[in-house]
N, C-alpha and C. Protein backbone atom coordinates (compact mmCIF):
# COMPACT_ATOMS: atom_id res chain seq x y z
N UNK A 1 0.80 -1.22 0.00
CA UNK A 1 0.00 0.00 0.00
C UNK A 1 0.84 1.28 0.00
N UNK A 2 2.49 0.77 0.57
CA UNK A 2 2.75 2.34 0.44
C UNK A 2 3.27 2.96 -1.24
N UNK A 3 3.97 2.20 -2.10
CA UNK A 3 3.68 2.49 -3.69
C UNK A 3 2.12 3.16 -3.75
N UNK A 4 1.29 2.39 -4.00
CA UNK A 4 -0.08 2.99 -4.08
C UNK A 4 -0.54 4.28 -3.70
N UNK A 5 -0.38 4.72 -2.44
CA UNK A 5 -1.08 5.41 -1.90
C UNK A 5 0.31 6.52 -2.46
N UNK A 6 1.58 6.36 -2.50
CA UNK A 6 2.36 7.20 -3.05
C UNK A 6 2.20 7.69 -4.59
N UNK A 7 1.48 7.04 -5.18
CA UNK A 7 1.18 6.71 -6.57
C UNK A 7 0.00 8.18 -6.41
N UNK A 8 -1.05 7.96 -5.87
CA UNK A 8 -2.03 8.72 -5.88
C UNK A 8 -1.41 10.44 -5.01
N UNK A 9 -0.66 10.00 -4.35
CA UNK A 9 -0.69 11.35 -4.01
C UNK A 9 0.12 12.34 -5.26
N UNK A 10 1.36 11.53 -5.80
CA UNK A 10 1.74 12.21 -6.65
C UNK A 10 1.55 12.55 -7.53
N UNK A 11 0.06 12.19 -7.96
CA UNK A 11 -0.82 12.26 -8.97
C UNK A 11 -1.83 13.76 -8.67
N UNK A 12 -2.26 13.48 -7.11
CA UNK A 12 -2.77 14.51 -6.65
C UNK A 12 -2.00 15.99 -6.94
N UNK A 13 -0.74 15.77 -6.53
CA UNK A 13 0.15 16.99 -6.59
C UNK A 13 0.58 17.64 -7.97
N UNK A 14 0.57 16.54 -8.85
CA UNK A 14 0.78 17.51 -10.32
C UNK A 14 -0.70 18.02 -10.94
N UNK A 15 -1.62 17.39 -10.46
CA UNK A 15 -2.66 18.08 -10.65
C UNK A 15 -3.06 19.81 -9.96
N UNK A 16 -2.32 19.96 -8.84
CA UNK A 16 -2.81 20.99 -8.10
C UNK A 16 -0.89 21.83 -7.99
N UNK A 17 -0.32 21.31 -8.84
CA UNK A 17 0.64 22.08 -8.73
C UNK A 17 0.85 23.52 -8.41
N UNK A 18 -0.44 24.28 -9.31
CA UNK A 18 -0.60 25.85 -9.55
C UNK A 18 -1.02 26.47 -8.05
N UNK A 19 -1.62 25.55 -7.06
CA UNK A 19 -1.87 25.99 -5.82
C UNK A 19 -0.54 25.89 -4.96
N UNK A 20 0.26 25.33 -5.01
CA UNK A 20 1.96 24.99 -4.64
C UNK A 20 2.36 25.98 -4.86
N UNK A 21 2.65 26.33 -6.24
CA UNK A 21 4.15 26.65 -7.02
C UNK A 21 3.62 28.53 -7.32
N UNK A 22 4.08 29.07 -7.25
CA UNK A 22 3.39 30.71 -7.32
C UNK A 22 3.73 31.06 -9.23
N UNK A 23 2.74 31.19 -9.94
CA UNK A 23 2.62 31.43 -11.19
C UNK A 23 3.15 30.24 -12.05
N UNK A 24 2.70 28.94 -11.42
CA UNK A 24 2.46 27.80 -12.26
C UNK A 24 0.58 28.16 -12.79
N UNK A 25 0.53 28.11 -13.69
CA UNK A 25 -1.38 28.29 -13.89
C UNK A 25 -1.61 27.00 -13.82
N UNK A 26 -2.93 26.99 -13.72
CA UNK A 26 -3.88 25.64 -13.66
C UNK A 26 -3.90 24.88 -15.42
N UNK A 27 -3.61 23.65 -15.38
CA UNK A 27 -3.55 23.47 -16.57
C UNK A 27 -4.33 22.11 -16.58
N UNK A 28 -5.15 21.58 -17.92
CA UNK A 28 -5.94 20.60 -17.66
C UNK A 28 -4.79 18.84 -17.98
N UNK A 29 -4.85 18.11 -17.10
CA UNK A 29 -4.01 17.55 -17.08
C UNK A 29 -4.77 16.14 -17.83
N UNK A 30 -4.01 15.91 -18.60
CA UNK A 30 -4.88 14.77 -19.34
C UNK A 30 -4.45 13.51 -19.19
N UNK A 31 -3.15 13.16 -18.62
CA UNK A 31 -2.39 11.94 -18.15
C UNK A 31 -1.45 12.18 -17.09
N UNK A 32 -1.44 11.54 -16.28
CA UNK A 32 -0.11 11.70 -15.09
C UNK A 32 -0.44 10.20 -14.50
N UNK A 33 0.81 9.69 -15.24
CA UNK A 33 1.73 8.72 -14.54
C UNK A 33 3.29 8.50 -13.65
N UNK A 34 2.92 7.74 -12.79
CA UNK A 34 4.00 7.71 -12.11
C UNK A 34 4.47 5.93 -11.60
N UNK A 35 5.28 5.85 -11.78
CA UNK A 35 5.88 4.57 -11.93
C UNK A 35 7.46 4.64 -10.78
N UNK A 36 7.23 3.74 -10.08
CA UNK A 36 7.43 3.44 -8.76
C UNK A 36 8.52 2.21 -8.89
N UNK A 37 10.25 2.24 -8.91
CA UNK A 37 10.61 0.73 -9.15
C UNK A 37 11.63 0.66 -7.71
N UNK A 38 12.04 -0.12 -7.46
CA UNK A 38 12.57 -1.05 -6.56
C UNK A 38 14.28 -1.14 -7.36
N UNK A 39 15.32 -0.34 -7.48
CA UNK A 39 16.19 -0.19 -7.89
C UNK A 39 17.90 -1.24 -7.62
N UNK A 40 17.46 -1.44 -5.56
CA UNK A 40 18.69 -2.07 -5.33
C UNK A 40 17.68 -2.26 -3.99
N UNK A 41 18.00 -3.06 -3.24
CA UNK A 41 17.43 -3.27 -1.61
C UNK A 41 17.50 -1.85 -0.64
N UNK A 42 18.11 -0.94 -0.94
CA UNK A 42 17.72 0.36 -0.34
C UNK A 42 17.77 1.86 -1.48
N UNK A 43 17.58 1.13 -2.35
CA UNK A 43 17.17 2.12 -3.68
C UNK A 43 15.97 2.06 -4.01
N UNK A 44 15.02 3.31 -4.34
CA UNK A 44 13.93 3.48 -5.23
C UNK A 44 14.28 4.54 -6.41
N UNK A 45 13.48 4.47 -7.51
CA UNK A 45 13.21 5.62 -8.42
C UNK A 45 11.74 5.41 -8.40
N UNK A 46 11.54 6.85 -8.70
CA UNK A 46 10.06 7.37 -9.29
C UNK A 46 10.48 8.39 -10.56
N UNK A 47 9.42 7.92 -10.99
CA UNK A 47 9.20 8.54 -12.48
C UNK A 47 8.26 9.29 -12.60
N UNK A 48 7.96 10.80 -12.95
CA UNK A 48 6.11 10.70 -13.05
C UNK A 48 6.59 11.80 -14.36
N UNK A 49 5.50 11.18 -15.50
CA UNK A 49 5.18 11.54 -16.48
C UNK A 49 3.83 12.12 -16.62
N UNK A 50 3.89 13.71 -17.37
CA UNK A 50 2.90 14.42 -17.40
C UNK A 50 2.38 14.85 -18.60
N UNK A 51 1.47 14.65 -19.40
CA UNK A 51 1.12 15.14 -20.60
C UNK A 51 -0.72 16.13 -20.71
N UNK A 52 -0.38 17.25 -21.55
CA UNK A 52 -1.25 17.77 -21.89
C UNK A 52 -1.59 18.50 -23.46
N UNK A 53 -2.04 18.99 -23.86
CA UNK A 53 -2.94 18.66 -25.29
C UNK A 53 -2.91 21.13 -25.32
N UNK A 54 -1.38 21.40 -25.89
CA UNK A 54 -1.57 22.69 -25.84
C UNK A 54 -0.12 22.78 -25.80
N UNK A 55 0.36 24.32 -25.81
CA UNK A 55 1.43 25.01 -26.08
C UNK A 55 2.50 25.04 -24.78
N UNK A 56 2.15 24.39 -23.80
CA UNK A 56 2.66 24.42 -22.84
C UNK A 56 3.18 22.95 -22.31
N UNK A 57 4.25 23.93 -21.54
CA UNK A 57 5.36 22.43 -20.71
C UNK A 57 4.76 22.11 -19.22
N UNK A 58 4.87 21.08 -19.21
CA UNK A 58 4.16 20.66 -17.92
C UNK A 58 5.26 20.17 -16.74
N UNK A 59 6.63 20.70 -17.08
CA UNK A 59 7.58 19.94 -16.24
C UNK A 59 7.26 20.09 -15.11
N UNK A 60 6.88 21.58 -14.69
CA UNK A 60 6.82 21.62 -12.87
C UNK A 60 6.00 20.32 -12.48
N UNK A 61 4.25 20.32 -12.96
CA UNK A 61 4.03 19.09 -12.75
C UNK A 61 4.41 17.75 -12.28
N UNK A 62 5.12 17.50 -13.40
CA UNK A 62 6.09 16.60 -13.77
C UNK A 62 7.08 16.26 -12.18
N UNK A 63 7.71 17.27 -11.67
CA UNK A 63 8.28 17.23 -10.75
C UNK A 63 7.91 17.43 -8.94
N UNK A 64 6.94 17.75 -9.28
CA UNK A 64 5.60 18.15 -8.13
C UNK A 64 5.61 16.84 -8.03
N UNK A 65 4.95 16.17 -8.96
CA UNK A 65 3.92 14.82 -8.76
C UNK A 65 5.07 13.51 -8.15
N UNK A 66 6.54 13.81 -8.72
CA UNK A 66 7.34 12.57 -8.61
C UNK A 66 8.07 12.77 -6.88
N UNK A 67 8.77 14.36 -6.59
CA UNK A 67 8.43 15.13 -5.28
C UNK A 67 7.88 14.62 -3.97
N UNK A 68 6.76 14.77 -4.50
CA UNK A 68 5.32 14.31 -3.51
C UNK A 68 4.85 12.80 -2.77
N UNK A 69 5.45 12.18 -4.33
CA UNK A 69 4.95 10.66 -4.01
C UNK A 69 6.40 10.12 -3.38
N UNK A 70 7.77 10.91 -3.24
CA UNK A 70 8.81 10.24 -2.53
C UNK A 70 8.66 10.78 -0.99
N UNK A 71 8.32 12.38 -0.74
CA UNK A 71 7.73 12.55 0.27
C UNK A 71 6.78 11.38 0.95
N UNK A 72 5.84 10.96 0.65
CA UNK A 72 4.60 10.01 1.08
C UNK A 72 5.69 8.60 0.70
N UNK A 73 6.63 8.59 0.45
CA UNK A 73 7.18 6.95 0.76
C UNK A 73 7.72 7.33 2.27
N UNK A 74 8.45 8.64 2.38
CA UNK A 74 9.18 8.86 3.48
C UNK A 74 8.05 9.38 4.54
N UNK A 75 7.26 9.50 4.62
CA UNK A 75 5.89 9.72 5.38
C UNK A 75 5.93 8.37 6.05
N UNK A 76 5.31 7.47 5.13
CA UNK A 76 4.48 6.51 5.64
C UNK A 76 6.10 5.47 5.96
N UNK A 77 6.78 5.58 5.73
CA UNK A 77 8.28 4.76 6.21
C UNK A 77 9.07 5.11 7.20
N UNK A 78 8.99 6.27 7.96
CA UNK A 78 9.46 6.26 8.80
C UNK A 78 9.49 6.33 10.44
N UNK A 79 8.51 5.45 10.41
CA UNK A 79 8.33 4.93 11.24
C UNK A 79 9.28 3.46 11.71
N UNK A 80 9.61 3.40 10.76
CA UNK A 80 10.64 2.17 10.53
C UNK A 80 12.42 2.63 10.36
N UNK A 81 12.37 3.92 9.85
CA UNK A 81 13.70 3.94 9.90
C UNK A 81 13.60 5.72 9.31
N UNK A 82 14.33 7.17 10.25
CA UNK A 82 14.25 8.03 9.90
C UNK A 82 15.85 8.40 9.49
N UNK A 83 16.17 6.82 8.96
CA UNK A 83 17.93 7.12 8.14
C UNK A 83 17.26 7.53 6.53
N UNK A 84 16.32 7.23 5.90
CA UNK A 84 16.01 7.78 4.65
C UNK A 84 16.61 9.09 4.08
N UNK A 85 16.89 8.96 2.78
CA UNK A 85 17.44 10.13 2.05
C UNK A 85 17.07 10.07 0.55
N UNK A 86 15.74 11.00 0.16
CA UNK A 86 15.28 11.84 -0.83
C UNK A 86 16.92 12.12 -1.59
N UNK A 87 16.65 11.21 -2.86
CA UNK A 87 18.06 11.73 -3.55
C UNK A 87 17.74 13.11 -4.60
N UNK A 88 18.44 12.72 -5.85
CA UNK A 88 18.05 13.89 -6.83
C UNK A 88 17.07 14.02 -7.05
N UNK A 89 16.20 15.07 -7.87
CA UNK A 89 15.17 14.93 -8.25
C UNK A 89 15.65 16.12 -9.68
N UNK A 90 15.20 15.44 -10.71
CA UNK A 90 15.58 16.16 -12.29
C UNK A 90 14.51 15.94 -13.08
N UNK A 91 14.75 16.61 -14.24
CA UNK A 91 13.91 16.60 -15.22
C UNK A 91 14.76 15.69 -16.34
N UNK A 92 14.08 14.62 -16.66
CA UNK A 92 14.87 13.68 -17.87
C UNK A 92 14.51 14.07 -19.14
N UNK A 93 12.83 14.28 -19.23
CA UNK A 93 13.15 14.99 -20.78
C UNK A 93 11.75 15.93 -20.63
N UNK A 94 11.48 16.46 -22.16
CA UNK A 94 10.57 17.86 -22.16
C UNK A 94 10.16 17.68 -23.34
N UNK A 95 9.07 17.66 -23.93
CA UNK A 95 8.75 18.77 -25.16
C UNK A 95 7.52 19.29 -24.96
N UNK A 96 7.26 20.20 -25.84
CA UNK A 96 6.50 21.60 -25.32
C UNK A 96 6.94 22.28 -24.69
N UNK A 97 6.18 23.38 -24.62
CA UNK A 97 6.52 24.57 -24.12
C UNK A 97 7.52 25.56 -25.19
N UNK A 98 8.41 26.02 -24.69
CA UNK A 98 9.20 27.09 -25.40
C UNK A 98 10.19 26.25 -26.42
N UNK A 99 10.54 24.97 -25.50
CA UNK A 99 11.72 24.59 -26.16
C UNK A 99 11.81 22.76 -25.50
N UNK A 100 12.28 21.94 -26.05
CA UNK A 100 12.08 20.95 -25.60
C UNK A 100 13.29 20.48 -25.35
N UNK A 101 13.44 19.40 -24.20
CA UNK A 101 15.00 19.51 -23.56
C UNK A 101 15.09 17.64 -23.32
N UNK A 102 16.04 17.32 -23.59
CA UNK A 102 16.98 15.66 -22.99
C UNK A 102 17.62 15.86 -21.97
N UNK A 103 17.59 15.26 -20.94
CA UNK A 103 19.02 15.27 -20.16
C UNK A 103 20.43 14.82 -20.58
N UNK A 104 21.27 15.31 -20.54
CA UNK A 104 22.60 14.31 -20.94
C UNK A 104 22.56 13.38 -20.50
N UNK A 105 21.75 12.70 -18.89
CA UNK A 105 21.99 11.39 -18.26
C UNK A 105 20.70 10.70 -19.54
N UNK A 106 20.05 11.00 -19.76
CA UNK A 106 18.77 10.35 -20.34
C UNK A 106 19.15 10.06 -21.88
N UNK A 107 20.31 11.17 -22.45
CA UNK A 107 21.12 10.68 -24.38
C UNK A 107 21.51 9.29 -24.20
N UNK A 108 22.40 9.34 -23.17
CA UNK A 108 23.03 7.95 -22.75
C UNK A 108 22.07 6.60 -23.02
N UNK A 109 21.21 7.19 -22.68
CA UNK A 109 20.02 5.58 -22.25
C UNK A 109 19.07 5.13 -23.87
N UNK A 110 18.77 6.26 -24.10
CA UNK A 110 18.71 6.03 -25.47
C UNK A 110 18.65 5.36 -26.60
């Protein structure tokens, strides 16, 4: 349950980003996924992917929603152990908006 319930919150959060983030606008969000893996026995990644249907980039979203749902792993986990550590958090790729962007870590993978 704690994937899950991390799943939804970070879903919650790129939806309501614009109430967060000061001059993010409200934008209608037409997909937000987030994908949750099990990396090494004390590794996770989250992913959350954001798409919308218009001239605009949705990264904050994007990073709100993935944010949020590692917050709510470290919420509901530490009760078990408050050694946890929230690593990077980046943007891997973009299009829309002004200009659309790759990470150099993300050419690699490719």
């Amino acid at each position: 349950p704690v994937f899950a319930t991390a799943i939804i919150a970070g879903t919650m959060a790129a939806k309501n980003t614009h109430t967060l983030i000061p001059f993010c606008h409200p934008l209608m969000i037409e997909s937000c996924k987030l994908k949750i893996r099990v990396t090494s026995p004390q590794d996770i990644s989250i992913e959350c992917t954001v798409a919308v249907t218009g001239k605009t980039g949705v990264e904050m979203e994007a990073l709100t929603g993935a944010s949020v749902a590692a917050l709510t792993i470290y919420d509901m986990c530490k009760g078990v152990s408050h050694d946890m550590v929230i690593g990077d958090t980046c943007l891997m790729t973009k299009s829309g908006g002004k200009s659309d962007y790759v990470s150099p870590d993300r050419v690699r993978d490719l």
